[in-house]
Each structure stands twice: as structure tokens, then as C-alpha cells.
N, C-alpha and C. Protein backbone atom coordinates (compact mmCIF):
# COMPACT_ATOMS: atom_id res chain seq x y z
N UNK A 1 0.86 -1.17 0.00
CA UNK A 1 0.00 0.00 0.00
C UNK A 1 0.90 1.22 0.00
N UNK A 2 1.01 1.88 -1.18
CA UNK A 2 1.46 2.99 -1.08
C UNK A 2 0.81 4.39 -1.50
N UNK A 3 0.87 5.42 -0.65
CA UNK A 3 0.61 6.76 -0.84
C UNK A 3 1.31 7.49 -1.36
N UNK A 4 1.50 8.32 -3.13
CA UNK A 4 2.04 8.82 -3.51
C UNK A 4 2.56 10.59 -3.12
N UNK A 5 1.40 10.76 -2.28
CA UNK A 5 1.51 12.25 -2.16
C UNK A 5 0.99 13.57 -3.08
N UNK A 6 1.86 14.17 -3.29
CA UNK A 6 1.62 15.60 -4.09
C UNK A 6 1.70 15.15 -5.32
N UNK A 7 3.21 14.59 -5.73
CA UNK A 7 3.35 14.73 -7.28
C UNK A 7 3.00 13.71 -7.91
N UNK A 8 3.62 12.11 -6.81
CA UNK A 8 3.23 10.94 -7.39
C UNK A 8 1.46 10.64 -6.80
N UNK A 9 0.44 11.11 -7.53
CA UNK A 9 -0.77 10.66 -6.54
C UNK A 9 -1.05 9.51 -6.56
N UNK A 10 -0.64 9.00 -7.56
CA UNK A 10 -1.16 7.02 -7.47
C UNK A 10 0.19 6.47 -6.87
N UNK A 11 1.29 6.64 -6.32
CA UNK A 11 2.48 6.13 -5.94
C UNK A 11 2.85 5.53 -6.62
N UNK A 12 2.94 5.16 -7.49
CA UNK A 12 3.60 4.16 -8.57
C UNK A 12 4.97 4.62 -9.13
N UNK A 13 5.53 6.01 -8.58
CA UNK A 13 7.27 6.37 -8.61
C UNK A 13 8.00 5.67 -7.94
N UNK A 14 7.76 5.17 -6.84
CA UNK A 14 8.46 4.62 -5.71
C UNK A 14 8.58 3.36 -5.97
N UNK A 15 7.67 2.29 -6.91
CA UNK A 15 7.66 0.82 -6.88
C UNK A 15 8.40 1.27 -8.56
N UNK A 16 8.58 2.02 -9.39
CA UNK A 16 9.33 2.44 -10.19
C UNK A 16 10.43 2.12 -10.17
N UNK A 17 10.56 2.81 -9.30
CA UNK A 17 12.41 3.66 -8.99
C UNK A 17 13.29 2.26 -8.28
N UNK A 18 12.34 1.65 -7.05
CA UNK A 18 12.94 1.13 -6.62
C UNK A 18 12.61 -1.09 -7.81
N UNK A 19 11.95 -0.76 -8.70
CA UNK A 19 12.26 -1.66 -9.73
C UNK A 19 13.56 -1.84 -10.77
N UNK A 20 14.38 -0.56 -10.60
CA UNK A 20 15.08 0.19 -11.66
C UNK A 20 16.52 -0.15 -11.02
N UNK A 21 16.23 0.55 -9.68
CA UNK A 21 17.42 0.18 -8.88
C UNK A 21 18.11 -0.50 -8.34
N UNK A 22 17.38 -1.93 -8.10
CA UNK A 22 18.34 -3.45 -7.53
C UNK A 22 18.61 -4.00 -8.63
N UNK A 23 18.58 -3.79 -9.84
CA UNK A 23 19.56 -4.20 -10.83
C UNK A 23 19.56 -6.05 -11.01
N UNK A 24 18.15 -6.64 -10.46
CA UNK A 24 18.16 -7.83 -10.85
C UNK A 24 16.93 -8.10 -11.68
N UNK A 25 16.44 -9.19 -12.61
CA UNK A 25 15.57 -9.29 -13.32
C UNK A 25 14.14 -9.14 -12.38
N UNK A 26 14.41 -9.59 -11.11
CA UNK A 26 12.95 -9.97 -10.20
C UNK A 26 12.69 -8.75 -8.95
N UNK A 27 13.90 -7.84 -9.13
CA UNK A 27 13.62 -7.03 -8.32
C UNK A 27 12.04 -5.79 -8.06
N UNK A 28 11.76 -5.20 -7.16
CA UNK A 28 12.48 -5.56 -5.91
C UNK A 28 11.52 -6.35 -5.23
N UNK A 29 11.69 -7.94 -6.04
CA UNK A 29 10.58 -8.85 -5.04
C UNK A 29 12.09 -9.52 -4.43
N UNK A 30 12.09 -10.40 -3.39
CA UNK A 30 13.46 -11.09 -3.45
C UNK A 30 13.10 -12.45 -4.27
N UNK A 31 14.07 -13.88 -4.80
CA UNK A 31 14.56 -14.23 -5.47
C UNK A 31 13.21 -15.14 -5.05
N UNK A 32 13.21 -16.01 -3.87
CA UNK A 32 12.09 -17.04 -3.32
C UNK A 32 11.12 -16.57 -4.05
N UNK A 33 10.78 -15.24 -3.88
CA UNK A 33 8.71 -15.00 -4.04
C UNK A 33 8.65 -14.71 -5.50
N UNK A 34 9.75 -14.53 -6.02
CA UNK A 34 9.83 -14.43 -7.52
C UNK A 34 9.27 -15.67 -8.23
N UNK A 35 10.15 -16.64 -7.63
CA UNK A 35 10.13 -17.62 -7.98
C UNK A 35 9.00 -18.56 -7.45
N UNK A 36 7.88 -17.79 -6.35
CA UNK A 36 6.81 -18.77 -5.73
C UNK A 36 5.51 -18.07 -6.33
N UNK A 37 5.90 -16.58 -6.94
CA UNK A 37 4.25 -16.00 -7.09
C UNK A 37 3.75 -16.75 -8.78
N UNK A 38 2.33 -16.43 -8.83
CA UNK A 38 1.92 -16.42 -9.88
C UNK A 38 1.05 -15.76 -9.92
N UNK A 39 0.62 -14.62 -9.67
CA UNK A 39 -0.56 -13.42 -9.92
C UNK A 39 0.19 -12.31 -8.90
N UNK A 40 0.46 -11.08 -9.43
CA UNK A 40 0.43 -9.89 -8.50
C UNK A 40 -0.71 -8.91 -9.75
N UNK A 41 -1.33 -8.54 -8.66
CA UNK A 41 -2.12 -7.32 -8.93
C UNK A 41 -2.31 -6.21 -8.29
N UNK A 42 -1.81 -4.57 -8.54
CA UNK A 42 -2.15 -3.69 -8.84
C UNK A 42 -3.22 -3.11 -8.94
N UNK A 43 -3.76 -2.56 -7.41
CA UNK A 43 -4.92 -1.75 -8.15
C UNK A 43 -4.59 -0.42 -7.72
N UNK A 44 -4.27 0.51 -8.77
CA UNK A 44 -4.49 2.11 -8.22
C UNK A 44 -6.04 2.65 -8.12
N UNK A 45 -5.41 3.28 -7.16
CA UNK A 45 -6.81 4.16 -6.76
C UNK A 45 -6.48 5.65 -7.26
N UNK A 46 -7.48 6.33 -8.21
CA UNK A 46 -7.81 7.08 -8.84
C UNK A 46 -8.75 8.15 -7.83
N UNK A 47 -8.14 8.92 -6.85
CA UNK A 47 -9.24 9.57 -6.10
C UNK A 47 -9.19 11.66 -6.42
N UNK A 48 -9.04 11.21 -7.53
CA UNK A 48 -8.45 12.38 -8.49
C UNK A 48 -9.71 13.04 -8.82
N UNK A 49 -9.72 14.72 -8.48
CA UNK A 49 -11.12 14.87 -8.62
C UNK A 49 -11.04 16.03 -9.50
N UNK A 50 -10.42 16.30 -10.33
CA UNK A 50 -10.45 16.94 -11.59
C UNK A 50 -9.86 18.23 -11.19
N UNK A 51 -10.30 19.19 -11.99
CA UNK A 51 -9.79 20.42 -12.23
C UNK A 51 -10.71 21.46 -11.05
N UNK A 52 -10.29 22.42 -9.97
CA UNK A 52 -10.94 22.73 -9.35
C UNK A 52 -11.33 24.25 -9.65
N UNK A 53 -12.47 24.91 -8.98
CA UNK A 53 -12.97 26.14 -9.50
C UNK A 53 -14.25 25.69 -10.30
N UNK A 54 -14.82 26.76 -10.77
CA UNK A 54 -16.29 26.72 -11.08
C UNK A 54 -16.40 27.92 -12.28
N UNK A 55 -15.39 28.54 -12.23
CA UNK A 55 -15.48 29.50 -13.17
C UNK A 55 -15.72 29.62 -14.46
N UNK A 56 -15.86 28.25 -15.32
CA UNK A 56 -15.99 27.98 -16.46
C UNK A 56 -17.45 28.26 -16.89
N UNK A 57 -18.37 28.16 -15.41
CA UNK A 57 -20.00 28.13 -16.08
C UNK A 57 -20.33 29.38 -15.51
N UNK A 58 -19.55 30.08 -15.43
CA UNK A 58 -19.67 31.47 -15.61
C UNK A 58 -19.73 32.80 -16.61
N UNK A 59 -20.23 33.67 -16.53
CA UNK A 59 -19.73 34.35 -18.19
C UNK A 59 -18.69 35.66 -17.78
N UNK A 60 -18.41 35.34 -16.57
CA UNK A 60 -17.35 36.57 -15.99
C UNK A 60 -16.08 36.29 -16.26
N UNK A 61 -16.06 34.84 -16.67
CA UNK A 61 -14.86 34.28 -17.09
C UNK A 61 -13.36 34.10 -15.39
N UNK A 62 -12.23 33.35 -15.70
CA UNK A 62 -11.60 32.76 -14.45
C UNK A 62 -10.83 34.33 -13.88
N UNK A 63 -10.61 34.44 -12.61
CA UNK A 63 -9.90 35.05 -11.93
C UNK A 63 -8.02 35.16 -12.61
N UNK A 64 -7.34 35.66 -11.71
CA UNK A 64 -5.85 35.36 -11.66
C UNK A 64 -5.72 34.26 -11.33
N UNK A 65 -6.51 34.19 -9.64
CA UNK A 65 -6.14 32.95 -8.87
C UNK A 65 -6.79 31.42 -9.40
N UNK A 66 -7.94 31.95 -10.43
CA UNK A 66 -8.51 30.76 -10.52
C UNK A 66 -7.60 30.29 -12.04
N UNK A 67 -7.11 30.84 -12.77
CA UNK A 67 -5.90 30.63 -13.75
C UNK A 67 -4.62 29.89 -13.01
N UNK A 68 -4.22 30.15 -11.80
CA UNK A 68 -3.16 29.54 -11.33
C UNK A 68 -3.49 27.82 -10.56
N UNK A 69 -4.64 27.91 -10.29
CA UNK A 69 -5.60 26.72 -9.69
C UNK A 69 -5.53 25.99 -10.76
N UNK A 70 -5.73 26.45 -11.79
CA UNK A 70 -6.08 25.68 -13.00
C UNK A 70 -4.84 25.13 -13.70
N UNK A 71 -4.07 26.16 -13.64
CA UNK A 71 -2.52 25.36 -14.27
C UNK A 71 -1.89 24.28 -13.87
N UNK A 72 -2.05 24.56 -11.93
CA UNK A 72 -1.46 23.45 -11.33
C UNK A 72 -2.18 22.29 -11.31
N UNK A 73 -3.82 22.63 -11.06
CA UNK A 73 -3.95 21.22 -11.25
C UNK A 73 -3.94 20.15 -12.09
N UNK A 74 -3.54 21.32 -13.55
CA UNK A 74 -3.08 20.50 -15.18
C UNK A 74 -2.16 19.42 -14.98
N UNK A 75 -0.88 20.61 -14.35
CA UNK A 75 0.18 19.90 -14.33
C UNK A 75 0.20 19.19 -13.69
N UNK A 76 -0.51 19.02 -12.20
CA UNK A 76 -0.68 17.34 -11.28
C UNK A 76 -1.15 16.79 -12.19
N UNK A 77 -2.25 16.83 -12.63
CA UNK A 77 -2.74 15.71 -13.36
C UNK A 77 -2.01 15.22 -14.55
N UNK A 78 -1.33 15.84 -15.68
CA UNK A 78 -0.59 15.14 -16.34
C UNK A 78 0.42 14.39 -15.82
N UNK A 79 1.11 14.99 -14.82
CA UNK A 79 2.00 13.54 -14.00
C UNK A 79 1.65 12.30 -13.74
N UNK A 80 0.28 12.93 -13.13
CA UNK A 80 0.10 11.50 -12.43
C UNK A 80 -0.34 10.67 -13.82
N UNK A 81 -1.25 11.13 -14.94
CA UNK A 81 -1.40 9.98 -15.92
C UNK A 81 -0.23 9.55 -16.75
N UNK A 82 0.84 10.22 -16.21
CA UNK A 82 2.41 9.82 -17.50
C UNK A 82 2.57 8.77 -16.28
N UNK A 83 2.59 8.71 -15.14
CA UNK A 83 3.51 7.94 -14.18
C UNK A 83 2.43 6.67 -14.74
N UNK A 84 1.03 6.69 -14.86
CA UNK A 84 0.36 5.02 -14.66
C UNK A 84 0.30 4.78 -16.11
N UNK A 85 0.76 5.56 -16.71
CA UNK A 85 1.27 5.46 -18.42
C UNK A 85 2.39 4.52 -18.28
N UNK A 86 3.52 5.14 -18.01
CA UNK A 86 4.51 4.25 -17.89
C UNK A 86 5.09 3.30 -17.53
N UNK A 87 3.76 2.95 -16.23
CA UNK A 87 3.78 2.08 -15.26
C UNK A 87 3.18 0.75 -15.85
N UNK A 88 2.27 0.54 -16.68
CA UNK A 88 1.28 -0.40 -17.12
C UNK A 88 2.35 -1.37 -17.53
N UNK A 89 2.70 -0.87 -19.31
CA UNK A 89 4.23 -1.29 -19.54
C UNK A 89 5.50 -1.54 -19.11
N UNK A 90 5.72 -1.45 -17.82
CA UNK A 90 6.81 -1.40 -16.88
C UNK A 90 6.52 -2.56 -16.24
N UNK A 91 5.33 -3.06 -15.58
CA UNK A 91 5.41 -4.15 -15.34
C UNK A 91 4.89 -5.54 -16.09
N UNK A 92 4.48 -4.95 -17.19
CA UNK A 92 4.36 -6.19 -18.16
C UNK A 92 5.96 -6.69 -18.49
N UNK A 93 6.98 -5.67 -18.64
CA UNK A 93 8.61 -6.08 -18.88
C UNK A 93 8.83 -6.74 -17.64
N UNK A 94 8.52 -6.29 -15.88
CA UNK A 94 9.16 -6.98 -15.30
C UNK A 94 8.60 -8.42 -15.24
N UNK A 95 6.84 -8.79 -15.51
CA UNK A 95 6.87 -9.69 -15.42
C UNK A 95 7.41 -10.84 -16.96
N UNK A 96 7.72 -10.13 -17.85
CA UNK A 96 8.53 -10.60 -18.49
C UNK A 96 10.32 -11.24 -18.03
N UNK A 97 10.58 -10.39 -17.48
CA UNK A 97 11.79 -10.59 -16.92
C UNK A 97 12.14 -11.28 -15.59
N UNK A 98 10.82 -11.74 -14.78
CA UNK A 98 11.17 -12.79 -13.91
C UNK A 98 10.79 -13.77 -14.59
N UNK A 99 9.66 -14.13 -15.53
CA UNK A 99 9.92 -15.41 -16.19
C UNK A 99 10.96 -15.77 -16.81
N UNK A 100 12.10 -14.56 -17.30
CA UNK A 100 13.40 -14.91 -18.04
C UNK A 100 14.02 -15.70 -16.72
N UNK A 101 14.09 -15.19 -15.49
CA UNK A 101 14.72 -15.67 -14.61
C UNK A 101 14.30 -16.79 -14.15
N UNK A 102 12.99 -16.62 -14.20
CA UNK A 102 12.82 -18.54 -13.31
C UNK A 102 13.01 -19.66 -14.46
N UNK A 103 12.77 -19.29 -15.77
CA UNK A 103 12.92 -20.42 -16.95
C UNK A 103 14.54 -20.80 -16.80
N UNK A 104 15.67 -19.59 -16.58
CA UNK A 104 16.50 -19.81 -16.48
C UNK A 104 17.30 -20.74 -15.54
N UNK A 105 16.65 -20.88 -14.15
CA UNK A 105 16.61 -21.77 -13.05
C UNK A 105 16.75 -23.13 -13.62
N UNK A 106 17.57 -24.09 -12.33
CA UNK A 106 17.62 -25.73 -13.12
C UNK A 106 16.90 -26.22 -11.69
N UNK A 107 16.30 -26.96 -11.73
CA UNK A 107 15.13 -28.16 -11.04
C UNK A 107 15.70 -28.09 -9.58
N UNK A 108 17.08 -27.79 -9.20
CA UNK A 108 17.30 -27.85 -8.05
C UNK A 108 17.55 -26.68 -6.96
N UNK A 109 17.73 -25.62 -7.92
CA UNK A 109 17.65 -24.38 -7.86
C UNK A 109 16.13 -23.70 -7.69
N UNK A 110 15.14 -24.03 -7.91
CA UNK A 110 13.75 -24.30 -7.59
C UNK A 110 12.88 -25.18 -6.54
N UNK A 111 13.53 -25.79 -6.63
CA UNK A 111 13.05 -26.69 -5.34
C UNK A 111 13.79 -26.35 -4.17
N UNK A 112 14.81 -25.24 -3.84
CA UNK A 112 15.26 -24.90 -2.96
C UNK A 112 14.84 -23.70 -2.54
N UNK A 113 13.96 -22.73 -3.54
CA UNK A 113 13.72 -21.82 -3.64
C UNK A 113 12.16 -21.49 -3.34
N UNK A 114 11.35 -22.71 -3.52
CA UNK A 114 9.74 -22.92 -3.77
C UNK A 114 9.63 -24.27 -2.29
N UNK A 115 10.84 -25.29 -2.28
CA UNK A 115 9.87 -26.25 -1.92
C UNK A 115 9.63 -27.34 -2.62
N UNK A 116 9.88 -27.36 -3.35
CA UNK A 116 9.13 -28.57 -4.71
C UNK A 116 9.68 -27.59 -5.91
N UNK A 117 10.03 -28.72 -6.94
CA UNK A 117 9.99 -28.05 -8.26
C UNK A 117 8.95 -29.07 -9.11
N UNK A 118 7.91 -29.96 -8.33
CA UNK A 118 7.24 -30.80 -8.78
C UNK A 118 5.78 -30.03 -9.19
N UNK A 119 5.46 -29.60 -11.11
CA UNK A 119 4.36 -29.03 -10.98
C UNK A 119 4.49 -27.86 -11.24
N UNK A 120 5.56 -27.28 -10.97
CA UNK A 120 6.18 -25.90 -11.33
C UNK A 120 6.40 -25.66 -12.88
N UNK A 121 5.51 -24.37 -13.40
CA UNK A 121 6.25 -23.84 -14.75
C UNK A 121 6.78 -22.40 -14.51
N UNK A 122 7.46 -22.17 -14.86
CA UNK A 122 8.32 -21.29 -14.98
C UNK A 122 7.50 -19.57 -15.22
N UNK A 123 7.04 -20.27 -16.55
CA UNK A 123 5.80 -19.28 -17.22
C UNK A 123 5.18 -18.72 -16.56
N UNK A 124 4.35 -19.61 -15.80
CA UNK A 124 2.79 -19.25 -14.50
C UNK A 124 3.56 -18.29 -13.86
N UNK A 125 2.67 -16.64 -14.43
CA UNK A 125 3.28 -15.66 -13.50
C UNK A 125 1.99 -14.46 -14.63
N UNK A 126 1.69 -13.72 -13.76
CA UNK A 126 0.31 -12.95 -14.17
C UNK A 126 0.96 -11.32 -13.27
N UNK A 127 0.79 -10.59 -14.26
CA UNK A 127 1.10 -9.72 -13.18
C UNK A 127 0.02 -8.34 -14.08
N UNK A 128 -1.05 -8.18 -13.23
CA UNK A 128 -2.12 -7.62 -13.87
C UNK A 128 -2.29 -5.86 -12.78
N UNK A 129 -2.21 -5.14 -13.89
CA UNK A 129 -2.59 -3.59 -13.55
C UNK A 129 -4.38 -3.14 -13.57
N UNK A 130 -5.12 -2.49 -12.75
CA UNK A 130 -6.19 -2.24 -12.77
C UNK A 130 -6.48 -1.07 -12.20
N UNK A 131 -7.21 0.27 -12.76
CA UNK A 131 -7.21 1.66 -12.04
C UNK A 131 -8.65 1.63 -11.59
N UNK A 132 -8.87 1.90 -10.41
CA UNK A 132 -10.59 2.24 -9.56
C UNK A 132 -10.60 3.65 -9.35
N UNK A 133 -11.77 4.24 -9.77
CA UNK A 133 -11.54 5.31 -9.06
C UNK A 133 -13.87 5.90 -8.84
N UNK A 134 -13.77 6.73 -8.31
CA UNK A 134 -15.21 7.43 -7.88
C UNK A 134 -15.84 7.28 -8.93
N UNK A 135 -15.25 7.52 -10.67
CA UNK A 135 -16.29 7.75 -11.72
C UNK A 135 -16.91 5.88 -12.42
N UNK A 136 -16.20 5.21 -10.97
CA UNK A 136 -16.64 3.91 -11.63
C UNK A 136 -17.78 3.32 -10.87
N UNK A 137 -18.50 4.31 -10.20
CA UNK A 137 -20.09 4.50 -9.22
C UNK A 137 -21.09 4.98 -9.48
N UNK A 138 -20.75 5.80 -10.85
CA UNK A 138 -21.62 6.54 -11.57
C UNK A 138 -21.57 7.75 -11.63
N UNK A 139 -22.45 8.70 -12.22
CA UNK A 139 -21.81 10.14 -12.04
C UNK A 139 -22.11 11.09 -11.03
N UNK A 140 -23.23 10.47 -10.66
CA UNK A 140 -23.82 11.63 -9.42
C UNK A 140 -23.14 10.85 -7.92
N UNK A 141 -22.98 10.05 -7.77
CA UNK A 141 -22.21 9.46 -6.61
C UNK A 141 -20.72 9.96 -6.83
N UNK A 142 -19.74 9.76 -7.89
CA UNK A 142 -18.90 10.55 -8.44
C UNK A 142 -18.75 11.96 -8.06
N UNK A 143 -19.74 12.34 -8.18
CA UNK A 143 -19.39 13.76 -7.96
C UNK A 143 -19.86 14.23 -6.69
N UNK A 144 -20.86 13.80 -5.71
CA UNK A 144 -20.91 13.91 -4.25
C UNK A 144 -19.36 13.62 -3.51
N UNK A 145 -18.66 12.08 -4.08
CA UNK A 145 -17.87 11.97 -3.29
C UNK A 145 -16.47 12.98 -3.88
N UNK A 146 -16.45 13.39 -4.91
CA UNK A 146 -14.89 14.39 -5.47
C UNK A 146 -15.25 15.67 -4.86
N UNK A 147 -16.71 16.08 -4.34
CA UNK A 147 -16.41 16.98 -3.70
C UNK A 147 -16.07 16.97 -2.00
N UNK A 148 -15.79 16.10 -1.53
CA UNK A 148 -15.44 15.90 -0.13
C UNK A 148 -13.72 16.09 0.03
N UNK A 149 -13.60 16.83 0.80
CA UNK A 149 -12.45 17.91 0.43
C UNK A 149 -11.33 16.42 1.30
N UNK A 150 -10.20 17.18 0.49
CA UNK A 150 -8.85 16.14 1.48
C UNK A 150 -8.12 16.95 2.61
N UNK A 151 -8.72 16.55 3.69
CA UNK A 151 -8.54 16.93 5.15
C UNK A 151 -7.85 15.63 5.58
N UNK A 152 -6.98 16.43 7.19
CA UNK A 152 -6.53 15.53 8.09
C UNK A 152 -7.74 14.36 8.87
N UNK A 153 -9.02 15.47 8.67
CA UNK A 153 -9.82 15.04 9.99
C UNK A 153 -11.37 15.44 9.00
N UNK A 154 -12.19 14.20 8.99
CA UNK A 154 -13.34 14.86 8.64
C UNK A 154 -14.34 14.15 9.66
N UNK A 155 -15.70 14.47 8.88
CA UNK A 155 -16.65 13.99 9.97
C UNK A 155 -16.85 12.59 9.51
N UNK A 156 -17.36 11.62 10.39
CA UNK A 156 -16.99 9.76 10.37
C UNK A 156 -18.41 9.57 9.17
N UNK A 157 -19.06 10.45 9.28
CA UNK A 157 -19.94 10.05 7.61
C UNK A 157 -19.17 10.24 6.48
N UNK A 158 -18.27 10.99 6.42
CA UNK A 158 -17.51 11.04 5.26
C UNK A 158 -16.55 10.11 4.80
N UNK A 159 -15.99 9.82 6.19
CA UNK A 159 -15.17 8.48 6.36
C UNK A 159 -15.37 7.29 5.73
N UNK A 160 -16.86 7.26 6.57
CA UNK A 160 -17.40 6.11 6.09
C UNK A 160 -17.89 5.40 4.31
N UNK A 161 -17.98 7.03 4.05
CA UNK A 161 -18.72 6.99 2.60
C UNK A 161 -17.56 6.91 1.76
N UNK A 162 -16.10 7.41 1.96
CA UNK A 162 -15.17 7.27 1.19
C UNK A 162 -15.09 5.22 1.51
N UNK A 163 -15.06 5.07 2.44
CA UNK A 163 -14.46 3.22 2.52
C UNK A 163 -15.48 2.61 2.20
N UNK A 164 -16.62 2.92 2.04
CA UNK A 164 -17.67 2.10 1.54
C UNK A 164 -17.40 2.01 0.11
N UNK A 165 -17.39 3.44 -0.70
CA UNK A 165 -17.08 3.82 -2.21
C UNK A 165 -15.66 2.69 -3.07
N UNK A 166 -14.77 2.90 -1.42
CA UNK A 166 -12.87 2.41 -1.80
C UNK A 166 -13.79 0.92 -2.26
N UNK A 167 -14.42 0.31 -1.58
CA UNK A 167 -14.77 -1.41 -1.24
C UNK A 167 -15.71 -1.71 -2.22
N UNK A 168 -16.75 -0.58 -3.03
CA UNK A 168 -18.00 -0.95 -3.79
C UNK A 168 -16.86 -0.92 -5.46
N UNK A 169 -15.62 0.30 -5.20
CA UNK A 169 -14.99 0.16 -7.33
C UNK A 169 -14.74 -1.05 -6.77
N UNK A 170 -13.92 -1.61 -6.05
CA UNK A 170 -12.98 -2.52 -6.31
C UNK A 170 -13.60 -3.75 -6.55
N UNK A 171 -14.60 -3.71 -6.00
CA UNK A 171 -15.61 -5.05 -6.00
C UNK A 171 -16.51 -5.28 -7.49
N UNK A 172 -16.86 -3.82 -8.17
CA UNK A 172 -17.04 -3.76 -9.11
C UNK A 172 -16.08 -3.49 -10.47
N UNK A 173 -14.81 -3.48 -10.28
CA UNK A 173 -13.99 -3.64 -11.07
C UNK A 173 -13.67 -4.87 -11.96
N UNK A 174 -13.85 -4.86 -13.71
CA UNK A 174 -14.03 -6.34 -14.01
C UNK A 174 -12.19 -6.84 -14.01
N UNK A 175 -11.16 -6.10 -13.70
CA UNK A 175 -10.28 -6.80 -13.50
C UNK A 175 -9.87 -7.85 -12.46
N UNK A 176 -10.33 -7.35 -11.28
CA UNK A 176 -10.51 -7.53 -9.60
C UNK A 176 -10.93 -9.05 -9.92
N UNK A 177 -12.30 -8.74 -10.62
CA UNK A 177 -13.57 -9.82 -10.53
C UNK A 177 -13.16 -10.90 -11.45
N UNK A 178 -12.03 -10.51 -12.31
CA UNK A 178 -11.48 -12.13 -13.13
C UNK A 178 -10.50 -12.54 -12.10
């Protein structure tokens, strides 16, 4: 579970960077779980609530401040869709590249690693990306919950309605659900 923050909002820099940086085909899982998984899945959460201000359905047209609101939240938002841009393809290579590594493995080197190499293919390895986010509830639920502001502290109905929302995409997500 990771929280990207400001720039990375889906966190997916950090499982990036640190994919890039141990410099082995299976990193950074270690060598055993490389060699024991067969499904990792990915789900980002999309709690991205667009462009803020109201000034557009106006005929007074945007402020200064509402021009500077608007730039930045361009530029968050194009980050964050280049980072799960780049990310999709990033781990289709790595799970390409731990199957290079476990095919590469010999029978005893696997069974030291798993337990058994009895039953084992090399191949069996799934590594599936899936994005959830509010607009997958519909639009008017969508837009009740993007306007619930991001505070330290809100009131426990809001709470509640964000973890109910987190639990109803994911459940309704057809990636999740294969």
C-alpha cells in the first residue's frame, strides 16, 4: 500500500524507482517470491477529482487565482497519468523478466527456492494492472464523493462513505472480478 503524495498521486514512482534500482531481473521482489508467485495485482486508486474552481459556467470568465488553480492542477494531473502510463508497460517487462529468470533456473535451484519443483512452470506468472476510481459509481455518486475535500480530519460520515465507495470500485472492477 502505497501513498504517492503531491506529485506521485497514485504512488507508482516509488515501486518504479525502486524496480530500476536493484539491478536484478525480479527485483524488488526477493529471489524465493519471484520464484513462488503467480498473480500480483495492482490496483491504483484514482481519487483524483479533476480540475478545481467553477469559473468555467460562468460568463465573468476565471480570476488570476482561478488561472493559477487551473494550471497546477493541469500539471498534477498530467504527471500523475504519465507515471500510470509508464507504469502499465513497466510491469508487463518486469513480469517478463522474472519469467526470463525462473525459466533460467535448473530443477534444483527451484526446489530450494519454492519447496518442490514438482508441478512448477516457470511461465505461471500474471502480473495484472487495474485503475478504480469514484467515476466507476456513476456520475452523481462521483461527484458527491470528489467533492469531499482532502482533510486531516473529517466527519466519520464522510469516512465512512469514502471506505464504503474504496470497497464498492474494487468489487465492481471487471479486472478484480477475473
Amino acid at each position: 500500500l502505497i501513498d504517492g503524495g503531491v506529485t506521485d498521486n497514485f504512488g507508482l514512482v516509488s515501486i518504479m524507482q525502486s524496480r530500476l534500482e536493484q539491478g536484478t531481473l525480479y527485483a524488488p521482489l526477493p529471489e524465493a517470491d519471484a520464484v513462488r508467485v503467480e498473480r500480483i495485482l495492482f490496483i491504483v486508486v484514482d481519487a483524483g477529482v479533476g480540475p478545481s474552481g467553477d469559473w468555467t459556467t460562468g460568463a465573468g470568465g476565471p480570476s488570476g487565482v482561478d488561472l493559477a488553480a487551473a494550471a497546477m492542477d493541469t500539471a498534477l494531473e498530467a504527471n500523475v497519468r504519465l507515471s500510470f502510463d509508464a507504469f502499465v508497460p513497466m510491469m508487463q517487462k518486469w513480469r517478463d523478466d522474472i519469467v526470463q529468470h525462473r525459466c533460467g533456473l535448473d530443477a534444483a535451484r527451484v526446489a530450494s527456492l519454492r519447496g518442490t519443483a514438482i508441478g512448477w512452470r516457470c511461465t505461471d506468472l500474471e502480473i495484472v494492472v487495474t485503475r478504480v476510481s469514484f467515476s466507476d459509481l456513476g456520475a452523481e455518486r462521483s461527484r458527491v464523493l470528489s467533492n469531499i475535500p482532502t482533510r486531516l480530519v473529517l466527519p466519520v460520515e464522510q469516512v465512512d462513505a469514502l471506505i464504503e465507495a474504496g470497497r464498492q470500485a474494487v468489487q465492481v472492477d471487471a479486472v478484480v472480478k477475473g
